[in-house]
Protein backbone atom coordinates (compact mmCIF):
# COMPACT_ATOMS: atom_id res chain seq x y z
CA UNK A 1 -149.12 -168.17 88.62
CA UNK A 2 -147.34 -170.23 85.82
CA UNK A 3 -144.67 -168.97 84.00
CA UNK A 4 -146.48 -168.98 80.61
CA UNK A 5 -149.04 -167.04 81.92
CA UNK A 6 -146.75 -164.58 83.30
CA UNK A 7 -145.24 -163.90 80.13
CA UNK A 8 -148.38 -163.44 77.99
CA UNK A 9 -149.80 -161.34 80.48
CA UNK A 10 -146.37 -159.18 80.31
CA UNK A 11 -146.31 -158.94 76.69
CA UNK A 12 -150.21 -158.06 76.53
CA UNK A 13 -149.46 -155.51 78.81
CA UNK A 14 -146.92 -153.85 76.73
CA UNK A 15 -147.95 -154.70 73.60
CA UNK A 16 -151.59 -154.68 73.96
CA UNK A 17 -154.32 -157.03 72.49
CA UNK A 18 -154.69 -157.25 68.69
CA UNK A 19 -158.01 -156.13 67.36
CA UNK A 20 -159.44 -158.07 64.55
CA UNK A 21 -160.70 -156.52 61.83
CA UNK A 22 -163.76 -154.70 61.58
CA UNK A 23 -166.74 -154.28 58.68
CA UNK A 24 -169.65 -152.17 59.14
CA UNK A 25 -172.54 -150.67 56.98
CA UNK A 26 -174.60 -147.42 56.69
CA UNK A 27 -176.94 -150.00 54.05
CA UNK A 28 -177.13 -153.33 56.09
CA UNK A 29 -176.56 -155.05 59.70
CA UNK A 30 -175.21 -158.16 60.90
CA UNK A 31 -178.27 -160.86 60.96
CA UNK A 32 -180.63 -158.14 59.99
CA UNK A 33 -182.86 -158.50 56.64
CA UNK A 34 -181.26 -156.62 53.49
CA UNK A 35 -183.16 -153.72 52.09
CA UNK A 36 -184.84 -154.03 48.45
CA UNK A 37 -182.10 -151.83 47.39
CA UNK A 38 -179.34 -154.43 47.97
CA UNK A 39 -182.18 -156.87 45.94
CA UNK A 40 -181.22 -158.18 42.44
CA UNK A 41 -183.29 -157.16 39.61
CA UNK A 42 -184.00 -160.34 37.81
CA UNK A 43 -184.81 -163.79 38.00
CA UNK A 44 -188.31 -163.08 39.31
CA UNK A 45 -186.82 -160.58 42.32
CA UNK A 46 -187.76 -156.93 41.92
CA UNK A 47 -184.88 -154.89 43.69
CA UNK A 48 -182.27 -151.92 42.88
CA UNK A 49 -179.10 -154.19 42.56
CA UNK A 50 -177.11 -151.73 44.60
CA UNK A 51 -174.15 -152.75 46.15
CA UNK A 52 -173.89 -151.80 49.50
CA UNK A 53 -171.79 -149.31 51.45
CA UNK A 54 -168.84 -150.83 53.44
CA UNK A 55 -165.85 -149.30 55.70
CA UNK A 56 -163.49 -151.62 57.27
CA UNK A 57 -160.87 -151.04 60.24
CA UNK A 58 -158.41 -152.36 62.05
CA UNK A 59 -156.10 -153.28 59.44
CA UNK A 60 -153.55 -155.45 59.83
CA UNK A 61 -150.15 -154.49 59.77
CA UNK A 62 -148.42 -155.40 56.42
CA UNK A 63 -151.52 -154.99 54.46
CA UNK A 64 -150.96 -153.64 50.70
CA UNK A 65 -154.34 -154.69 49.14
CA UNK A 66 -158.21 -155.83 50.08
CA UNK A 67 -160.58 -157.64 48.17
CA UNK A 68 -164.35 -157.69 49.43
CA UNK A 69 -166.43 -161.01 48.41
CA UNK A 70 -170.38 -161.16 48.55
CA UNK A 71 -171.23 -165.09 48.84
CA UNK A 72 -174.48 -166.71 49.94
CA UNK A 73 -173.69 -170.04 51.75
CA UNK A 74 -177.51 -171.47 51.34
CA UNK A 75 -178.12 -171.33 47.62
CA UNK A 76 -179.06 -174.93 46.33
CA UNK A 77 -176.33 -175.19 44.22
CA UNK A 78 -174.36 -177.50 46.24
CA UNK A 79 -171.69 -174.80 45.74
CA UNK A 80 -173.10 -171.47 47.26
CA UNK A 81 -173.45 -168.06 44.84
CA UNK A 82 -170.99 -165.51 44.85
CA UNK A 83 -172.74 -162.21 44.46
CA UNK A 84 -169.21 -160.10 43.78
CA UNK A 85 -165.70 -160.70 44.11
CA UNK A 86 -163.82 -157.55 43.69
CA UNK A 87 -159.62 -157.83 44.71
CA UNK A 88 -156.62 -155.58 44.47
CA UNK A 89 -158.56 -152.42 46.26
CA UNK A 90 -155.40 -150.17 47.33
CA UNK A 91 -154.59 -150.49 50.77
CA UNK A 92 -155.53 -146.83 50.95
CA UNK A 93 -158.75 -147.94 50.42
CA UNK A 94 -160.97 -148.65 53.26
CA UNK A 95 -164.43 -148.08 52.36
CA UNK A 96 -166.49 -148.05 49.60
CA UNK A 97 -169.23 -146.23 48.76
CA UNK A 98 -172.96 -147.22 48.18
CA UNK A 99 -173.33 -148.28 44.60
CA UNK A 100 -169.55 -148.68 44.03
CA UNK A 101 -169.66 -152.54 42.79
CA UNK A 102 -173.01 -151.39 40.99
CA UNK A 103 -170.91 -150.60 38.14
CA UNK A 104 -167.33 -152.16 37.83
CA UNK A 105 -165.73 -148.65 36.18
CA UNK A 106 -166.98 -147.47 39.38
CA UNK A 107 -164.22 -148.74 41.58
CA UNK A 108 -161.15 -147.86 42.58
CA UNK A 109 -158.44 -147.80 39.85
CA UNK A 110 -156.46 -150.82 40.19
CA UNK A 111 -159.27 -153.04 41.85
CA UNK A 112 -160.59 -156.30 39.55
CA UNK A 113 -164.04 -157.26 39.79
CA UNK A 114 -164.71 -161.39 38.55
CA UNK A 115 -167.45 -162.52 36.97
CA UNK A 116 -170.22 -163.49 39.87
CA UNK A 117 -172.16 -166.52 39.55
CA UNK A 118 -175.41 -163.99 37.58
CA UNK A 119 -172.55 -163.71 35.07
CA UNK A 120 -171.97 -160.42 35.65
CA UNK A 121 -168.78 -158.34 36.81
CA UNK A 122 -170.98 -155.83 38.82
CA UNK A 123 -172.75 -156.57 42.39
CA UNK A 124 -175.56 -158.94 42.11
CA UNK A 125 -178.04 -158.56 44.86
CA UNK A 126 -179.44 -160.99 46.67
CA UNK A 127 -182.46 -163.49 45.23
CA UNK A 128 -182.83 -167.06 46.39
CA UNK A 129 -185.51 -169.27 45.12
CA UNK A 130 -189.20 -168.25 46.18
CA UNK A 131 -190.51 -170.37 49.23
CA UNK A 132 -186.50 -171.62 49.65
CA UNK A 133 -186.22 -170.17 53.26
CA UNK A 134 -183.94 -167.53 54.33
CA UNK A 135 -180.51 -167.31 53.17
CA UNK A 136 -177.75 -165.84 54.56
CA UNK A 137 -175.61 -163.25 52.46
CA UNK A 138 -171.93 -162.92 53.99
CA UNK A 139 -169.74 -159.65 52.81
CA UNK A 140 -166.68 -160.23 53.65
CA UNK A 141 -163.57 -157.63 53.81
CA UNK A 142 -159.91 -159.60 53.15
CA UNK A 143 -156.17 -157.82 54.26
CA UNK A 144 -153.51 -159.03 51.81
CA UNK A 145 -149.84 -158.88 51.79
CA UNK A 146 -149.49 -158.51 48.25
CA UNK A 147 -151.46 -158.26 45.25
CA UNK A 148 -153.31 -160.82 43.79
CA UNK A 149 -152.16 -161.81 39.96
CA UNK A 150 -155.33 -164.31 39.02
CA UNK A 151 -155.95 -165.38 35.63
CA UNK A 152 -158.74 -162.63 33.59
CA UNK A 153 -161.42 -165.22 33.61
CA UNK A 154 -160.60 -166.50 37.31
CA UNK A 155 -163.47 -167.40 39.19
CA UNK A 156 -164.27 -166.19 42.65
CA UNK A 157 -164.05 -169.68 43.90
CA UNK A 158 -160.34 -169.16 42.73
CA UNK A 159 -160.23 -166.27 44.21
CA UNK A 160 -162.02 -167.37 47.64
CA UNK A 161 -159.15 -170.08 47.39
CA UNK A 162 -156.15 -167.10 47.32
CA UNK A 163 -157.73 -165.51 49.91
CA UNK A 164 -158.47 -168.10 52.76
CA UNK A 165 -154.38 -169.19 51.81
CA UNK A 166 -152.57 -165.53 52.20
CA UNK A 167 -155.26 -163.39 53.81
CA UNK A 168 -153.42 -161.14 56.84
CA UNK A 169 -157.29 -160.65 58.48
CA UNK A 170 -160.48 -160.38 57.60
CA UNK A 171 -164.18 -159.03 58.47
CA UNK A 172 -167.45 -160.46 57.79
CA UNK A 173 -170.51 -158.97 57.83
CA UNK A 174 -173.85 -161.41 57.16
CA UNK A 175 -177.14 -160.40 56.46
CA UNK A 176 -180.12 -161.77 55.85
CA UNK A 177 -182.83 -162.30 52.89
CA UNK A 178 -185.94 -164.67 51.82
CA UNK A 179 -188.62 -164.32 49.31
């Protein structure tokens, strides 16, 4: 046995493994189809426009803030669509309840909600084109060390920026939709 597998095994051992971070749902399930309530109601989609329930775990150590980001990847925008970008949640903070991004006074005091790409500070559900295929609709949970101090009108492309450069961890959760 090599020496540098000696040592990682030793410091596994007394250390033990890291666990990433976790995101789960009571409203949705990785690669599974989203619900009409998690639908937008507009632009020729019929749906509640409630955000979802989320709980995270396995926080990283160091963590004083999250932000969670709804984003679909396959819009034909040549940019994506971000559904909801919501940052600064306390660190105390590691769920959120169904219908708590429905309303921005409806979260947590001290967490910002951006304008999404439906112009909106609230959850926007999902909607792609009719006949455009399914798309995939990632909710993702992001550990920070310290809080985020964006310009008011930032966009969550700014934001996405921030958090891919400090994020501790994060947790993704993708789900599915097509019309």
């Amino acid at each position: 046995m090599n020496k540098w597998w000696l040592g990682a095994s030793l410091v596994l051992g007394l250390f033990g493994q890291a666990h990433a971070m976790s995101l789960t749902s009571k409203d949705m399930s990785e690669g599974n189809k989203l619900t009409s309530q998690l639908v937008f109601n507009g632009f020729g989609c019929q749906g509640e426009n409630i955000s979802p329930q989320l709980t995270w775990t396995d926080i990283p150590v160091g963590t004083k803030v999250f932000a969670v980001t709804a984003y679909d990847p396959d819009a034909p925008t040549g940019s994506g669509w971000w559904h909801w970008a919501v940052y600064n949640l306390p660190a105390a903070q590691t769920s959120l309840t169904q219908g708590a991004g429905s309303h921005a006074d409806a979260l947590p005091k001290g967490a910002i909600a951006l304008k999404n790409d439906f112009g909106t500070t609230d959850f926007g559900g999902a909607c792609p084109p009719e006949g455009h295929g399914v798309h995939r609709y990632e909710f993702t949970v992001w550990a920070l060390p310290s809080a985020l101090d964006l310009p008011k009108d930032a966009s969550p492309a700014l934001l996405g920026f921030m958090l891919r450069a400090q994020a501790l961890g994060s947790a993704k959760l993708t789900a599915v939709y097509n019309r």
